[in-house]
N, C-alpha and C. Protein backbone atom coordinates (compact mmCIF):
# COMPACT_ATOMS: atom_id res chain seq x y z
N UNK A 1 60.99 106.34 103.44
CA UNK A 1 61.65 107.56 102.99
C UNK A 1 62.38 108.23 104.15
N UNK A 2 61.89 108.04 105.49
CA UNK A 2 62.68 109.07 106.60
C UNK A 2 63.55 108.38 106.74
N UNK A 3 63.53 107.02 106.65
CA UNK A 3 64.84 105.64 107.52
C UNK A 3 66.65 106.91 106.24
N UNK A 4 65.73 106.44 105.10
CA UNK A 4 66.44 106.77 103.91
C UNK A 4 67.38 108.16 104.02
N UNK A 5 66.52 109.03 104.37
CA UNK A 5 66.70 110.30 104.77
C UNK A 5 67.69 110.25 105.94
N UNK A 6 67.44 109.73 106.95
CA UNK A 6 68.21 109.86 108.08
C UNK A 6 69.57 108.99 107.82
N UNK A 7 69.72 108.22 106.90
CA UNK A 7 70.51 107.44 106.66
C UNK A 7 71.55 108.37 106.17
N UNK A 8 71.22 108.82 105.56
CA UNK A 8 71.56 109.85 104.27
C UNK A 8 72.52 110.81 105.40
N UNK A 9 71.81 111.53 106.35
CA UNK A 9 72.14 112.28 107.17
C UNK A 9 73.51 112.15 107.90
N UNK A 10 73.61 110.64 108.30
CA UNK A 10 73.89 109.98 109.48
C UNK A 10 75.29 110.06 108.53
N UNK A 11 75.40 109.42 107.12
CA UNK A 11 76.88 109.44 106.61
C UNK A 11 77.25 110.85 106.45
N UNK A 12 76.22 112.05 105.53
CA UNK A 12 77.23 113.22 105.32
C UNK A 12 77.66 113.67 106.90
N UNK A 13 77.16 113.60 108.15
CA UNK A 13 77.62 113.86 109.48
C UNK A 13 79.24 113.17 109.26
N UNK A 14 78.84 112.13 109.10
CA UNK A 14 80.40 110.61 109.24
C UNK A 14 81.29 111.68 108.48
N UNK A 15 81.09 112.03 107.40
CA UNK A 15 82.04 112.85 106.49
C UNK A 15 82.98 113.85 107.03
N UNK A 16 81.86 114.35 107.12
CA UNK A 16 81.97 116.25 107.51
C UNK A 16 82.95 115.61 108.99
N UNK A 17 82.53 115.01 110.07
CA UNK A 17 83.87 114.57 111.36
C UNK A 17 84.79 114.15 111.03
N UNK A 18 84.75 113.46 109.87
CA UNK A 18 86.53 112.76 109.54
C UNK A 18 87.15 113.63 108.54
N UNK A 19 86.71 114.31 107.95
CA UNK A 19 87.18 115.72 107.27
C UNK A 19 87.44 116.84 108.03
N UNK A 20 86.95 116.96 109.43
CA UNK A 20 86.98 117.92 110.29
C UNK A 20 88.35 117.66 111.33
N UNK A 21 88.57 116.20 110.94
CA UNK A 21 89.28 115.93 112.18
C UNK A 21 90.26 116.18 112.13
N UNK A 22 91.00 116.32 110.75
CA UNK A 22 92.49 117.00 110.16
C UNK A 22 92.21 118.40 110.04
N UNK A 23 91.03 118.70 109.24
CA UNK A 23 91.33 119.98 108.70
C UNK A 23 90.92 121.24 109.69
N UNK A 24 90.35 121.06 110.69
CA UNK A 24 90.33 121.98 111.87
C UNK A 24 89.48 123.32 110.93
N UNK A 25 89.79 124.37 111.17
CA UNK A 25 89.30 125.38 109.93
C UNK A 25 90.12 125.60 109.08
N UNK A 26 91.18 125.17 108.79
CA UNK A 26 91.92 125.34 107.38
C UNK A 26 91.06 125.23 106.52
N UNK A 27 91.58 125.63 105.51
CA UNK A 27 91.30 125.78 103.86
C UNK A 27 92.26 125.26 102.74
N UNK A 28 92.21 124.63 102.03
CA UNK A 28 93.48 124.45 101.26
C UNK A 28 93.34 125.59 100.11
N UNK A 29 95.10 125.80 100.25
CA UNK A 29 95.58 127.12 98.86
C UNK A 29 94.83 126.35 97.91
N UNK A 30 94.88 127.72 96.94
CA UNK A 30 94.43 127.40 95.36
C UNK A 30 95.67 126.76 94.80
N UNK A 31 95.13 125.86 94.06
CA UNK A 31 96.22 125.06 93.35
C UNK A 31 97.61 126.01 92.59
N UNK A 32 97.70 127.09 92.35
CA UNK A 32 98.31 128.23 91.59
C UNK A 32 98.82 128.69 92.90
N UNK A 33 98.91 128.89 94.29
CA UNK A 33 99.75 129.10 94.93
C UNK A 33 100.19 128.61 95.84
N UNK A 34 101.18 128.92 96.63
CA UNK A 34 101.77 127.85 97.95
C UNK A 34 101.38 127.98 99.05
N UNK A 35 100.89 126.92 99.95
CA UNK A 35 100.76 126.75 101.08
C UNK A 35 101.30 127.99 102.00
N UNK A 36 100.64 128.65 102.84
CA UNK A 36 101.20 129.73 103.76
C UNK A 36 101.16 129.44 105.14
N UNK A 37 102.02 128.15 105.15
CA UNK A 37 102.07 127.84 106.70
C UNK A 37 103.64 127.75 107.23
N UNK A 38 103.83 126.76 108.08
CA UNK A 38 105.38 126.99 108.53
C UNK A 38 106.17 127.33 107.76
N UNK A 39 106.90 128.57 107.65
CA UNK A 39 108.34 128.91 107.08
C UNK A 39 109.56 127.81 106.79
N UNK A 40 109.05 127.16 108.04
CA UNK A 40 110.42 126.42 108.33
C UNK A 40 109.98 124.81 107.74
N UNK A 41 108.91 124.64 107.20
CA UNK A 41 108.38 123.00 106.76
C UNK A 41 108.65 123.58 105.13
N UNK A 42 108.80 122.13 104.61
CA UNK A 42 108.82 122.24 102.81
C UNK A 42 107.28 122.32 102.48
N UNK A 43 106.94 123.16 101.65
CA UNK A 43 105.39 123.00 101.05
C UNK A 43 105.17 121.94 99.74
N UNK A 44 104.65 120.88 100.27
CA UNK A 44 104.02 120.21 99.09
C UNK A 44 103.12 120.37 98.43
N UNK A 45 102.91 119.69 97.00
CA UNK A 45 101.36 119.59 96.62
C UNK A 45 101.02 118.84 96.18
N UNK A 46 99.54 118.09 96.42
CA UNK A 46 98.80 116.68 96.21
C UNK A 46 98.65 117.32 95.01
N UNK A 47 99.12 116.51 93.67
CA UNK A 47 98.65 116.75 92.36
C UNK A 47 97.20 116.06 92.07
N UNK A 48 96.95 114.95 92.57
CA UNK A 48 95.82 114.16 92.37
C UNK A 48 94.63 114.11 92.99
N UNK A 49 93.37 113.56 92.76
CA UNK A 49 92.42 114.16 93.51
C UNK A 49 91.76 112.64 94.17
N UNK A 50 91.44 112.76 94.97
CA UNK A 50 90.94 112.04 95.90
C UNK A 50 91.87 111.08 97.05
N UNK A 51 93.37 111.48 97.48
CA UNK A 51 94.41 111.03 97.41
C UNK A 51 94.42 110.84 99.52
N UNK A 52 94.58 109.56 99.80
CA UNK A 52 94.16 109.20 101.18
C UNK A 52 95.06 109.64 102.31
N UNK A 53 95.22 110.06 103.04
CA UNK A 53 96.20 110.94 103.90
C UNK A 53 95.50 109.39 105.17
N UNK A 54 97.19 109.05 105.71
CA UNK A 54 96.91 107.72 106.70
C UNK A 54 97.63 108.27 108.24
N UNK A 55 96.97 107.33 109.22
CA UNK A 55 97.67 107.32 109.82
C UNK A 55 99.40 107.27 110.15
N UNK A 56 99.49 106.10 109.34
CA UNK A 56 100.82 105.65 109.56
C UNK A 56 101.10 105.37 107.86
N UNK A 57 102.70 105.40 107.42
CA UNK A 57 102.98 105.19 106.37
C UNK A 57 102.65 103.72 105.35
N UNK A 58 101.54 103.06 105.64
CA UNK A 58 100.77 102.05 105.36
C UNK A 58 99.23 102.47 104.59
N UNK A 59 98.75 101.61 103.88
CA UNK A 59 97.49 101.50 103.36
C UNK A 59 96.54 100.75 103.95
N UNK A 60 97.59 100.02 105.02
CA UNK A 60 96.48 99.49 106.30
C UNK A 60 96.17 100.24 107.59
N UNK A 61 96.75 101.46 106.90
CA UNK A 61 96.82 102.30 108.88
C UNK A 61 95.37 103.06 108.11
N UNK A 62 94.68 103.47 109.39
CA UNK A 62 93.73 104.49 108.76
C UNK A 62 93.21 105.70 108.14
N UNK A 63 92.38 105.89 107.56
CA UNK A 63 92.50 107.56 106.86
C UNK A 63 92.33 108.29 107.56
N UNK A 64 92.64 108.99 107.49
CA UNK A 64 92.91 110.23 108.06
C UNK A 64 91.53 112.08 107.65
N UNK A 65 91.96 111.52 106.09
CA UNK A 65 91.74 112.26 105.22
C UNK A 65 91.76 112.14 104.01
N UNK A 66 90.62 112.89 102.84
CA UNK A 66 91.19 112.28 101.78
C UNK A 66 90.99 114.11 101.13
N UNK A 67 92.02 113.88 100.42
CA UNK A 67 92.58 115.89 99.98
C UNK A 67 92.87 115.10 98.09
N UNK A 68 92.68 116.41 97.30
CA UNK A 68 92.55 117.17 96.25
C UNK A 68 93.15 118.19 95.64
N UNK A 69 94.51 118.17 95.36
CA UNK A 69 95.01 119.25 94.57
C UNK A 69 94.97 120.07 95.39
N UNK A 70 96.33 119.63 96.68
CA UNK A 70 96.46 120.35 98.10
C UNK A 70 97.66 120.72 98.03
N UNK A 71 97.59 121.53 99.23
CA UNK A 71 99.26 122.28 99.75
C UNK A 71 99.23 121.71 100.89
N UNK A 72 100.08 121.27 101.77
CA UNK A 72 100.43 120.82 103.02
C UNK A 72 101.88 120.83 103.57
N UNK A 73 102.26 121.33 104.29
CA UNK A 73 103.55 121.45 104.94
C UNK A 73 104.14 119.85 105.30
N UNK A 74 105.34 119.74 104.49
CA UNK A 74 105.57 118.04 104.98
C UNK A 74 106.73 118.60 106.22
N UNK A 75 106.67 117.62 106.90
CA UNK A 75 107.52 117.71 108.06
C UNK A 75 109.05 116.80 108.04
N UNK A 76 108.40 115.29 107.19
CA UNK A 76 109.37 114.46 107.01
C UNK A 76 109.01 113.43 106.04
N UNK A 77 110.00 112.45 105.56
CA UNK A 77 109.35 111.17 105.02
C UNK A 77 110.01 110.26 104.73
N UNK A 78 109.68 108.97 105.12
CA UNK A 78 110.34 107.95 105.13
C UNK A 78 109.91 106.89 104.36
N UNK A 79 110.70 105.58 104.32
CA UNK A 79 109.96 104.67 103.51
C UNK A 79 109.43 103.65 104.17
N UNK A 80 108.16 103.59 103.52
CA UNK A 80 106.80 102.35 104.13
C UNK A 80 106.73 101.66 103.12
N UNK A 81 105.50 101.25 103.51
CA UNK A 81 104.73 100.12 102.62
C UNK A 81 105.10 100.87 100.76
N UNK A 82 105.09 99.63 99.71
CA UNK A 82 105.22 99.91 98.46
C UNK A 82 103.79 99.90 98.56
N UNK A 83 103.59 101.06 97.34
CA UNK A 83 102.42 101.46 96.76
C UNK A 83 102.61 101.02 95.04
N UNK A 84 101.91 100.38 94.92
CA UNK A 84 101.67 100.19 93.33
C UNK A 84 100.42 100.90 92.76
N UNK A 85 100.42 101.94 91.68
CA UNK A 85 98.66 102.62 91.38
C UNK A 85 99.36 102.71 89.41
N UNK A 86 98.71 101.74 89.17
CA UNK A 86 98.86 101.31 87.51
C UNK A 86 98.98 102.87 86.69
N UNK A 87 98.15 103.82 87.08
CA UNK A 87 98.05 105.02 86.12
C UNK A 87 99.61 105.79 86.47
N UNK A 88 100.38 105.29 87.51
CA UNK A 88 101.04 106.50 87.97
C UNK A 88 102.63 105.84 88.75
N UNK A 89 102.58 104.41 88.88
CA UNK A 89 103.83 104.17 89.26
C UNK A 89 103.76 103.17 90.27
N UNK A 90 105.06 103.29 91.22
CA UNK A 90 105.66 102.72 92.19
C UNK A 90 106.55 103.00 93.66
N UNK A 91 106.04 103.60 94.21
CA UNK A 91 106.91 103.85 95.73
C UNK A 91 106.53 103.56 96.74
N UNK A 92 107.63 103.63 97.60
CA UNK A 92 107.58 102.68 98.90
C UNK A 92 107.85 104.40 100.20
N UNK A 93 107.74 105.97 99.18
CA UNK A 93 108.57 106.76 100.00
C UNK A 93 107.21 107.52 100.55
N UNK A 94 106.91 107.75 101.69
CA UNK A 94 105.97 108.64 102.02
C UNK A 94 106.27 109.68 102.98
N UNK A 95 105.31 110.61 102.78
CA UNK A 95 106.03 112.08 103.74
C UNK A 95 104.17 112.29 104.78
N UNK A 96 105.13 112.85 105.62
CA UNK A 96 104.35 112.77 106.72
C UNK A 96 103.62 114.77 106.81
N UNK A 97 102.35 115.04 106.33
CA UNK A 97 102.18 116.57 105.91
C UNK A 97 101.22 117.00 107.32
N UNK A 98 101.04 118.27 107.25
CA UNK A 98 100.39 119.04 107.91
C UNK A 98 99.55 120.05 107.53
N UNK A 99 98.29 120.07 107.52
CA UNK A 99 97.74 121.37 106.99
C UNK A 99 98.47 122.42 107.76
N UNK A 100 98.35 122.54 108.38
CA UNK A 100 99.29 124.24 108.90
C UNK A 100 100.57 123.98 110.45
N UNK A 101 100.93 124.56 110.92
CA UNK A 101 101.76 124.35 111.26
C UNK A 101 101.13 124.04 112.93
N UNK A 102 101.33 123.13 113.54
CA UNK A 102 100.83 122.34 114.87
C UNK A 102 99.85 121.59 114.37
N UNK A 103 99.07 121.15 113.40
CA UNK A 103 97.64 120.74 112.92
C UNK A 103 98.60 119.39 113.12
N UNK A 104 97.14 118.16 112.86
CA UNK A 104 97.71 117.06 113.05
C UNK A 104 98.96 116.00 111.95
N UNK A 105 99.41 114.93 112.35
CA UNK A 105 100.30 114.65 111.02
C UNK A 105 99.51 113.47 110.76
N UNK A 106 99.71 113.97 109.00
CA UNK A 106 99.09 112.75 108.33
C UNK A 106 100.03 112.07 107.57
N UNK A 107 99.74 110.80 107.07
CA UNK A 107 101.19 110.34 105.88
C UNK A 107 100.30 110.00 104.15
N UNK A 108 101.07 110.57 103.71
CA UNK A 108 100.83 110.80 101.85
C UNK A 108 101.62 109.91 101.09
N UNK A 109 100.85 108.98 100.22
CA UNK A 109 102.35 108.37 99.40
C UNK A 109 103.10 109.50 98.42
N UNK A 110 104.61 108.98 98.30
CA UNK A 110 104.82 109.95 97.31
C UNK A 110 104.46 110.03 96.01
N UNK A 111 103.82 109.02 95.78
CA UNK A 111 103.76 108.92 94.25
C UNK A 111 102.50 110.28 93.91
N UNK A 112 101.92 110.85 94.76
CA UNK A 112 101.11 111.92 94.70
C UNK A 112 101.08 113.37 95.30
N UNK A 113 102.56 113.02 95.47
CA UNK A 113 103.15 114.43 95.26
C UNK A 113 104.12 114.76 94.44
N UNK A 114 104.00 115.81 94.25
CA UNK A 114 104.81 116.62 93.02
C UNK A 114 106.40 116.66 93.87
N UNK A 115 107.38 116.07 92.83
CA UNK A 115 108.42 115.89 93.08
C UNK A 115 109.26 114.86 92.95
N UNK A 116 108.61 114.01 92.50
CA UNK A 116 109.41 112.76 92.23
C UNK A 116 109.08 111.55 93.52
N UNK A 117 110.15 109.96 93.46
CA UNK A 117 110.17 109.56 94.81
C UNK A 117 110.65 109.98 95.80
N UNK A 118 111.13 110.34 96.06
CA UNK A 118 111.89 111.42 96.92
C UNK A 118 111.67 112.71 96.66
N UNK A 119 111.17 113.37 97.79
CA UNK A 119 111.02 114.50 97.67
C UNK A 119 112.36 115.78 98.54
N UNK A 120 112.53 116.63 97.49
CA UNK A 120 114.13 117.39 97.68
C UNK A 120 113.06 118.82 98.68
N UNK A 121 114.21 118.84 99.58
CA UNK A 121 114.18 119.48 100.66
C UNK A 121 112.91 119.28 101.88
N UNK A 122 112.90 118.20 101.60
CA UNK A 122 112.25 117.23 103.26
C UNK A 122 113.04 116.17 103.39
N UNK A 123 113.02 116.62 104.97
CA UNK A 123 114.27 115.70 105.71
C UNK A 123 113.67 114.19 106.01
N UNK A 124 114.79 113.30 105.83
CA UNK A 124 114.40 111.95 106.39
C UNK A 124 113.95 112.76 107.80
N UNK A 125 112.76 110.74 108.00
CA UNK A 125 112.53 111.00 109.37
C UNK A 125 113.57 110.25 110.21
């Protein structure tokens, strides 16, 4: 029972650091309003929930993060790897977001953000 226990321990720790490692003390907005970070970045929002924020615009780069019916400041986005997800489509376009403005950059496919493949008013990178 303690191995079990400590086991137990040892992953919600794993969690809570790789969730910590983007989100610094941010909070994400309530789904009903917009992101209140850079003026000058477009505010997105993760419509979907459990949705993997990567290193690099790939599904082989690593997570980063995984966010829920988020706001995040995109900075830019370009096209990577095609994403195929049967419930929801096809793109190859991903944007590169920020919880707040200096926080670290993560990359989002677009197909899970609100806006189409392309998203209007974020600049190529």
């Amino acid at each position: 029972m303690k191995r079990m226990i400590s086991r137990t321990t040892m992953g919600l720790a794993a969690v809570a650091l790789t969730v910590g490692a983007l989100a610094g003390t941010a909070h994400a907005a309530p789904a009903a309003a917009a992101n209140s970070g850079d003026p000058t970045l477009t505010d997105v929002y993760i419509w979907a929930t459990n949705v993997n924020l990567r290193q690099q615009p790939t599904t082989d780069s690593p997570r980063l993060a995984v966010r829920s019916k988020w706001w995040g400041d995109a900075v830019c986005q370009t096209q990577g790897q095609r994403v195929h997800d049967p419930a929801v489509g096809t793109n190859n376009w991903w944007t590169a977001v920020m919880e707040f403005s200096g926080s670290d950059i993560a990359w989002v496919n677009n197909l899970y953000i609100r806006g189409g493949e392309k998203i209007a008013g974020v600049p190529d990178c």
